[in-house]
Protein backbone atom coordinates (compact mmCIF):
# COMPACT_ATOMS: atom_id res chain seq x y z
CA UNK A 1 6.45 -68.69 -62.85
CA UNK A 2 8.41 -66.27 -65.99
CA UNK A 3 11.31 -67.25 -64.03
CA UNK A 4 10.65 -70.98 -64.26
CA UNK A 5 9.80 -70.56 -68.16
CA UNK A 6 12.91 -68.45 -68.90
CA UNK A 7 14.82 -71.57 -67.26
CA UNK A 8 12.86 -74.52 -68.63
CA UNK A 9 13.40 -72.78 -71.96
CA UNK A 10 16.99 -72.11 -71.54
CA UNK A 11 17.21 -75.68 -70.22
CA UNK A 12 15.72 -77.10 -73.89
CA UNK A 13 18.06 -74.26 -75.71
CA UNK A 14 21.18 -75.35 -74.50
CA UNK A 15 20.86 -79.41 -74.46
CA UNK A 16 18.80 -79.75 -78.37
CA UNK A 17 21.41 -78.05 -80.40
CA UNK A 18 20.07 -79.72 -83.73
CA UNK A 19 22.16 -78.45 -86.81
CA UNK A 20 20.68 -75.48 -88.49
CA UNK A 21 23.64 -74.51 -91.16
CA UNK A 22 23.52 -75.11 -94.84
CA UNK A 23 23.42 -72.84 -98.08
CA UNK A 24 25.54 -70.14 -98.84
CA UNK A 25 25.82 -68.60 -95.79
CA UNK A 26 27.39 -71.80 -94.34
CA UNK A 27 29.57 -71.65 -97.50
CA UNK A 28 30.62 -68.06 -96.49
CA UNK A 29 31.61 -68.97 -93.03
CA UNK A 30 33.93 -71.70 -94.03
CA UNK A 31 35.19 -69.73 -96.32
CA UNK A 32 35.89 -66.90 -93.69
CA UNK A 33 37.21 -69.02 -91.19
CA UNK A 34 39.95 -71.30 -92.39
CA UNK A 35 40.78 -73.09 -89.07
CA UNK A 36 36.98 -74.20 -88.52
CA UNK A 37 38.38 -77.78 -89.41
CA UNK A 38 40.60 -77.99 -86.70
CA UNK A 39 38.65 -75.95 -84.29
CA UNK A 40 39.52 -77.28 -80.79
CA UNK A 41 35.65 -76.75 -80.12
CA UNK A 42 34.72 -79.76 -83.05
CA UNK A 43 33.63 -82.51 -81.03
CA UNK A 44 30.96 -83.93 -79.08
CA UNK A 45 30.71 -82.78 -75.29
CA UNK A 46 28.81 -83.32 -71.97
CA UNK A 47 27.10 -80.10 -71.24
CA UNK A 48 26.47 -78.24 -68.28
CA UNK A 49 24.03 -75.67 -69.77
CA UNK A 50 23.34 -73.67 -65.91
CA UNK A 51 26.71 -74.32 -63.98
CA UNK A 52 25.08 -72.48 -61.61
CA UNK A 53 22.37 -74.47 -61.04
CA UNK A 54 22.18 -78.23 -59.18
CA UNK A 55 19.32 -79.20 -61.19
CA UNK A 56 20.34 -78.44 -64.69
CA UNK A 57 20.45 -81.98 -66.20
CA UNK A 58 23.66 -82.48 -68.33
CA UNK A 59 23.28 -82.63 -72.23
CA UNK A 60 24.75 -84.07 -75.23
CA UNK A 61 26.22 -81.72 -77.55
CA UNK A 62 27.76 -82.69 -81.73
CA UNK A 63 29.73 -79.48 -83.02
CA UNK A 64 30.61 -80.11 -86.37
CA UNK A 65 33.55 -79.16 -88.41
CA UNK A 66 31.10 -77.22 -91.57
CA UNK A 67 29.65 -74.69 -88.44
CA UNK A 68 26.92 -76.46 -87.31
CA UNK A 69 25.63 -76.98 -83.98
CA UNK A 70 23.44 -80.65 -82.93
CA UNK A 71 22.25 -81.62 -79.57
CA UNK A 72 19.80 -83.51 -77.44
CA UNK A 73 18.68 -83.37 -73.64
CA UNK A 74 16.05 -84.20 -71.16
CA UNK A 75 13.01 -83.85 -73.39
CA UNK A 76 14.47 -81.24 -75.57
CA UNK A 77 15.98 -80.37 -78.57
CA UNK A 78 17.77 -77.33 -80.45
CA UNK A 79 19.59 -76.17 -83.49
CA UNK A 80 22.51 -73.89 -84.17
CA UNK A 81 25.57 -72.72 -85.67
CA UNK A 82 28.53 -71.34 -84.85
CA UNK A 83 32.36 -69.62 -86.22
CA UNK A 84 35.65 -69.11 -84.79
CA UNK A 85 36.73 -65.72 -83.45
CA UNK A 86 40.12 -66.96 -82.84
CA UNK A 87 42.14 -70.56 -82.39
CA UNK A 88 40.33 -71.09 -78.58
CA UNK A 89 37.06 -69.27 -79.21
CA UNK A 90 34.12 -69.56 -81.38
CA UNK A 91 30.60 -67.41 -81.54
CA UNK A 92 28.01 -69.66 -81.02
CA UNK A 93 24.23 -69.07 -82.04
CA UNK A 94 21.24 -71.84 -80.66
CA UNK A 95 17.55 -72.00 -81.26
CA UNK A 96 14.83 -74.43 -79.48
CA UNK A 97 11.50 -74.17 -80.27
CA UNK A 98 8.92 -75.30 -78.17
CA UNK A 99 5.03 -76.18 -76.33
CA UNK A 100 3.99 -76.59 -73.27
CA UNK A 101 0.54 -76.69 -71.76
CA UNK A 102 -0.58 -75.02 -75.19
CA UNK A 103 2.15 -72.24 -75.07
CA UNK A 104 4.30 -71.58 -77.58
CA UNK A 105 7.74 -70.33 -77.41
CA UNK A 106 11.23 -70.05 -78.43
CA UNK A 107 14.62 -69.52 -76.88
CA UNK A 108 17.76 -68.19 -78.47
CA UNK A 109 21.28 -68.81 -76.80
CA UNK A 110 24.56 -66.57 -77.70
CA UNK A 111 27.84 -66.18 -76.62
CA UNK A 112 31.66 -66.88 -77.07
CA UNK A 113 32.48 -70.19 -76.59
CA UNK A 114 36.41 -70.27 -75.06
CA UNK A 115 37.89 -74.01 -75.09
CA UNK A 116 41.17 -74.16 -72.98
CA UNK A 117 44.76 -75.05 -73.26
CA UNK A 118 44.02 -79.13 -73.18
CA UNK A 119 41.10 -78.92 -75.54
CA UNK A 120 39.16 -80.53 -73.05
CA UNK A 121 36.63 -78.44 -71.71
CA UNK A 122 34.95 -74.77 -72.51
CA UNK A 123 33.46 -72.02 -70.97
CA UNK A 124 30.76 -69.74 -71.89
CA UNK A 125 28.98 -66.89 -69.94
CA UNK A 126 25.69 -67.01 -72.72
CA UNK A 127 22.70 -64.65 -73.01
CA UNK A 128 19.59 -66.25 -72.92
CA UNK A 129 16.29 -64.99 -74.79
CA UNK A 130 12.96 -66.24 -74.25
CA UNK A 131 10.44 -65.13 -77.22
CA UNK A 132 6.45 -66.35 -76.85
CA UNK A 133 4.97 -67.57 -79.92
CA UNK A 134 3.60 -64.13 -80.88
CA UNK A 135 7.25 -62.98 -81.32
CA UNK A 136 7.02 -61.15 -77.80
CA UNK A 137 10.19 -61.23 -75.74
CA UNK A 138 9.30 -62.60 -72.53
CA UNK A 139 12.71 -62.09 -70.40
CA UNK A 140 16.40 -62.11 -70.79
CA UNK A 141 19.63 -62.99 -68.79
CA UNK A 142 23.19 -64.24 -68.63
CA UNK A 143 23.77 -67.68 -67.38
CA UNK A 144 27.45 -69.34 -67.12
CA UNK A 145 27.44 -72.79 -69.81
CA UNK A 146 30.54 -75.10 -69.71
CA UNK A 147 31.10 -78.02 -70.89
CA UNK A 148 33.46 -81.23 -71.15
CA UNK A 149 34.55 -83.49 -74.12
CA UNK A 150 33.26 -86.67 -74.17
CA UNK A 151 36.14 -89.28 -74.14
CA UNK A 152 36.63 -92.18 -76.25
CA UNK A 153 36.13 -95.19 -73.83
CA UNK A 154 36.79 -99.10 -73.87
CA UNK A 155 34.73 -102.13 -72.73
CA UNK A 156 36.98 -102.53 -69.98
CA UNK A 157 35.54 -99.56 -68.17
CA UNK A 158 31.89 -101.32 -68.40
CA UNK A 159 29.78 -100.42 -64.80
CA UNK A 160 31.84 -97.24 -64.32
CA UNK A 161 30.55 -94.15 -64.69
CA UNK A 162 31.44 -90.62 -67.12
CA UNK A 163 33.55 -89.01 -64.88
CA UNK A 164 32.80 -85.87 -67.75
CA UNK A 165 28.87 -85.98 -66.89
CA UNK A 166 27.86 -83.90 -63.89
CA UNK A 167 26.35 -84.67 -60.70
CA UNK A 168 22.69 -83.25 -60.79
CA UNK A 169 19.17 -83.29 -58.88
CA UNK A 170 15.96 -83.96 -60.96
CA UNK A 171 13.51 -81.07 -60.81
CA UNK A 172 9.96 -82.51 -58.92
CA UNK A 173 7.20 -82.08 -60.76
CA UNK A 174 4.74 -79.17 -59.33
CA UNK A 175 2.43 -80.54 -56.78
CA UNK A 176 -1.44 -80.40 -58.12
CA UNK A 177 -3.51 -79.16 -54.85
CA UNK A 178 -6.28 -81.85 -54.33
CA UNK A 179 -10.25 -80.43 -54.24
């Protein structure tokens, strides 16, 4: 059951990615890192927050050019930031907070974010915290991320589908035993 609340939390982590940056810090890290403009990892990309996993649904991920982080998946959202450590790579920080069945909790992503040579896809072998409400941490572990930009597209491709957005099985809901 931990295990299932780690994942469903890193699940929510990795798709929300809602924009945290702002104030002077944000000011600082453009100022330290010149090439965030051009950053092969701007963009918005189909993510694949559990490669490892066939029922990770895919989510949509915004990295903006001023270091901050938006996104949105299956029921989920999260916030972040992020700087470049070089022209491919960039450290990447993500928060989602969230309830379920009255428990509180939050999950914190990290890790180097590597784009490749055609600036069309990264790779990212995070670290996943889970924290309860109380500010306990609840478990911990590395999980590989990638993800794939999301191409510009014409009508004339209408009843096709993203060849970007990953093939993936829906997770059942628990059975309820019956009295």
């Amino acid at each position: 059951m931990r295990r299932n609340l780690l994942w469903s939390g890193v699940v929510l982590a990795l798709v929300g990615l809602a924009g945290l940056g702002g104030g002077t810090q944000l000011t600082a890290a453009r100022d330290a890192t010149p090439t965030t403009v051009t950053h092969p990892l701007v963009g918005t990309w189909i993510v694949d927050t559990i490669s490892a996993r066939e029922n990770d649904s895919p989510e949509i991920a915004v990295i903006t050019a001023d270091g901050g982080v938006i996104g949105l998946g299956a029921n989920r959202v999260a916030g972040g930031r992020w700087q470049a450590i070089d022209e491919h790579a960039a450290e990447l920080t993500l928060v989602s907070v969230f309830e379920k069945e009255g428990v509180g909790r939050y999950v914190i992503v990290r890790g180097p974010h590597t784009v490749d040579q055609t600036g069309a896809a990264w790779t990212c072998e995070c670290t996943v915290t889970a924290v309860s409400a109380d500010g306990t941490v609840l478990d911990s572990a590395s999980v590989p991320a990638s993800g794939r930009r999301l191409p510009l597209q014409g009508m004339d491709l209408v009843g096709q589908p993203l060849a970007e957005v990953p093939a993936w099985v829906p997770l059942q809901p628990e059975a309820t035993p019956t009295p």
